[in-house]
Protein backbone atom coordinates (compact mmCIF):
# COMPACT_ATOMS: atom_id res chain seq x y z
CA UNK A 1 3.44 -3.52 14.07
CA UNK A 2 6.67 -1.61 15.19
CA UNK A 3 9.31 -1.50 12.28
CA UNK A 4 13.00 -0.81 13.25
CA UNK A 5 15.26 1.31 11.23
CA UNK A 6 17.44 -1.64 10.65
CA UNK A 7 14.69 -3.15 8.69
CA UNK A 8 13.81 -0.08 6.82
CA UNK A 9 17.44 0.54 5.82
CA UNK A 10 17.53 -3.29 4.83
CA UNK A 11 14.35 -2.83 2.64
CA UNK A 12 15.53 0.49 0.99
CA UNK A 13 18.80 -1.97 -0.05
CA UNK A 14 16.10 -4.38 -0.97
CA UNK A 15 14.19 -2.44 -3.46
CA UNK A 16 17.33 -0.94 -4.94
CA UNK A 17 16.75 -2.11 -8.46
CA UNK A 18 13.12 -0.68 -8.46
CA UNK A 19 14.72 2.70 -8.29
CA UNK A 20 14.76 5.73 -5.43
CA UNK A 21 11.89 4.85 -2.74
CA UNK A 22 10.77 6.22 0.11
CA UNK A 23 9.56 4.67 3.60
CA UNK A 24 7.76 6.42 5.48
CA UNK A 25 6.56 5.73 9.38
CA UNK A 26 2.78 5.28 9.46
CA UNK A 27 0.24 3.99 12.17
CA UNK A 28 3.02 1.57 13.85
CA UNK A 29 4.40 0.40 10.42
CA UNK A 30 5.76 1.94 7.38
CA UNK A 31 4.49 2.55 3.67
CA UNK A 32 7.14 1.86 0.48
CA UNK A 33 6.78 4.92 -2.02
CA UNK A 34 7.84 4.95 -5.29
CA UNK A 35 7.53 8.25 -7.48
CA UNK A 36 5.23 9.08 -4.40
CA UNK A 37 2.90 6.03 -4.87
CA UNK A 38 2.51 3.63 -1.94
CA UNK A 39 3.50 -0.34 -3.20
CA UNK A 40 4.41 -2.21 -0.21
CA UNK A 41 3.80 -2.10 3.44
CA UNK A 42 6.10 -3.19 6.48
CA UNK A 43 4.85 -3.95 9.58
CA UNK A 44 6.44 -6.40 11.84
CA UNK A 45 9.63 -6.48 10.21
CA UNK A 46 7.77 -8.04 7.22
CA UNK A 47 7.33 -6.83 3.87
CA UNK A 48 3.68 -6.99 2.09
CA UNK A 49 3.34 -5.68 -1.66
CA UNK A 50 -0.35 -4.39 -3.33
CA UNK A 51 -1.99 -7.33 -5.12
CA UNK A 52 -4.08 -7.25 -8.11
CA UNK A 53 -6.66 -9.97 -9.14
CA UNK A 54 -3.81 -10.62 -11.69
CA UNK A 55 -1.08 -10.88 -9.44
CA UNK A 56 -2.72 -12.61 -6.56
CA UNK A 57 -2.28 -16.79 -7.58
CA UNK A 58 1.65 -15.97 -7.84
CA UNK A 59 1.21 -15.00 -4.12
CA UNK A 60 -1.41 -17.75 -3.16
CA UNK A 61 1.18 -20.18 -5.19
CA UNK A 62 3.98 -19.53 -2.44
CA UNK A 63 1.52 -19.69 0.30
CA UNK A 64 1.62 -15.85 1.18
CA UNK A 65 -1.13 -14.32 3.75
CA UNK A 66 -2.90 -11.14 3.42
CA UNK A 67 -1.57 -8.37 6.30
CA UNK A 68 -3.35 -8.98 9.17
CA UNK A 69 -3.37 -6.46 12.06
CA UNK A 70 -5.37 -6.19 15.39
CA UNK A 71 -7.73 -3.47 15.84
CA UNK A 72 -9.89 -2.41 18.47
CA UNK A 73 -9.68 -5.58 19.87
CA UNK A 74 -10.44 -7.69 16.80
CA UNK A 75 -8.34 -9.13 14.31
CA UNK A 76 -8.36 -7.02 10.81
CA UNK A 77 -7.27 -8.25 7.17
CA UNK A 78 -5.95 -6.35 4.82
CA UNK A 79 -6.38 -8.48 1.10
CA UNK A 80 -5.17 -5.71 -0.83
CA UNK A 81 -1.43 -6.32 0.67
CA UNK A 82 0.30 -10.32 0.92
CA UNK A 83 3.04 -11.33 2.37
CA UNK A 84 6.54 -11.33 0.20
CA UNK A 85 7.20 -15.10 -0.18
CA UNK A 86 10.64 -15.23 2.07
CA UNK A 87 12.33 -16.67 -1.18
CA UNK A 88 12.42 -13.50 -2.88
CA UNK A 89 14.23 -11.74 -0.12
CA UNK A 90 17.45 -13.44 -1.13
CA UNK A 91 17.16 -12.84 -4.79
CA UNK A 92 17.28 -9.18 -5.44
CA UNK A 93 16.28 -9.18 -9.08
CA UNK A 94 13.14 -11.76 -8.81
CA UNK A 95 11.82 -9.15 -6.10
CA UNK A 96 12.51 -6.11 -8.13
CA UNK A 97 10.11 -8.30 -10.64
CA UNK A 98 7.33 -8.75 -7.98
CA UNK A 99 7.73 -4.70 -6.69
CA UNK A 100 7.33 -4.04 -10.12
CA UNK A 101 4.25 -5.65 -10.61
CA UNK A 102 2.89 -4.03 -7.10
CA UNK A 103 3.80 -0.59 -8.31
CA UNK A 104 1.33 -0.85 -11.47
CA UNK A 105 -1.08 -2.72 -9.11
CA UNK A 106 -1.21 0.32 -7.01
CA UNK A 107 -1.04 2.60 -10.07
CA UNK A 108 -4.10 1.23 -11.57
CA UNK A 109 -5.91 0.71 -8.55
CA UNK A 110 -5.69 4.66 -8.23
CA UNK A 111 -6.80 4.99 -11.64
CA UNK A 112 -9.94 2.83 -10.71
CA UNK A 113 -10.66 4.90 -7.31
CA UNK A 114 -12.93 8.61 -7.87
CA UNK A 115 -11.68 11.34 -6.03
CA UNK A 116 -12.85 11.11 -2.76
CA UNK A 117 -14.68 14.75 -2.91
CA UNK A 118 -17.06 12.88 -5.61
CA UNK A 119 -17.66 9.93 -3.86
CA UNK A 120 -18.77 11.94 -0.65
CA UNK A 121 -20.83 14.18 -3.07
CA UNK A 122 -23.94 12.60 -4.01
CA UNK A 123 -24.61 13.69 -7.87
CA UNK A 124 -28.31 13.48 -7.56
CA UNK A 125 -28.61 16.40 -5.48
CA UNK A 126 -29.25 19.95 -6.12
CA UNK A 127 -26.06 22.26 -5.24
CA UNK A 128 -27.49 25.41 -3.27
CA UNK A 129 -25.17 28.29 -2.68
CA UNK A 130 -25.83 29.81 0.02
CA UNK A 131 -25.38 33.77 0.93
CA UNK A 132 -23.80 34.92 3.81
CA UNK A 133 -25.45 37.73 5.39
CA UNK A 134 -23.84 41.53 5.60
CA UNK A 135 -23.35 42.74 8.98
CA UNK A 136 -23.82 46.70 9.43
């Protein structure tokens, strides 16, 4: 999933009219930021945006594919990411359109997530402090 920084610089000119973005290197690939929320993914020197049950059929329309990654061996899909129909990358202003949409597809799929403290905290059970004992 390499990612060189010719194709990072190339996606930052991209994304231009979305605004300031950041890419940052992660796991063999790179994460899209903007205002320090994750919208698109690059791996392979191809760009995949968050989808949203409502912006999904626009992708499955163009014939887009989920990001798909080996791991450990076996062959890993991740739906929550598709393909940027290679149309859009020569018109600037329809992609700004689609990053749009991905941003507030990853802004409300925050919104939907609880903190992952309370989902690792089961609210049906008792908190117990407990006391440390004094040494003397």
């Amino acid at each position: 999933m390499a990612v060189s920084a010719e194709f990072r610089a190339h996606v930052g000119d991209l994304f231009q009219g979305l605004g300031p973005i950041d890419i940052k290197l992660m796991f063999g690939g790179a994460g899209v930021y903007f205002k320090d929320q994750i919208f698109a993914l690059i791996a392979d020197e191809r760009i995949y945006l968050k989808v949203s049950d409502e912006t999904r059929p626009a992708f499955e329309r163009e014939g887009s594919k989920p990001l798909a990654f080996e791991m450990n061996g076996r062959e890993a899909v991740m739906t929550s990411y598709v393909e940027v129909p290679p149309r859009l990358l020569d018109d600037a202003d329809e992609l700004t359109k689609w990053a749009r949409h991905a941003y507030e597809a990853a802004i409300k799929g925050r919104a939907k997530k609880k903190p992952a403290r309370e989902q690792a905290m089961p609210r049906d059970l008792p908190l117990v402090a407990r006391r440390r004992s004094k040494k003397k």
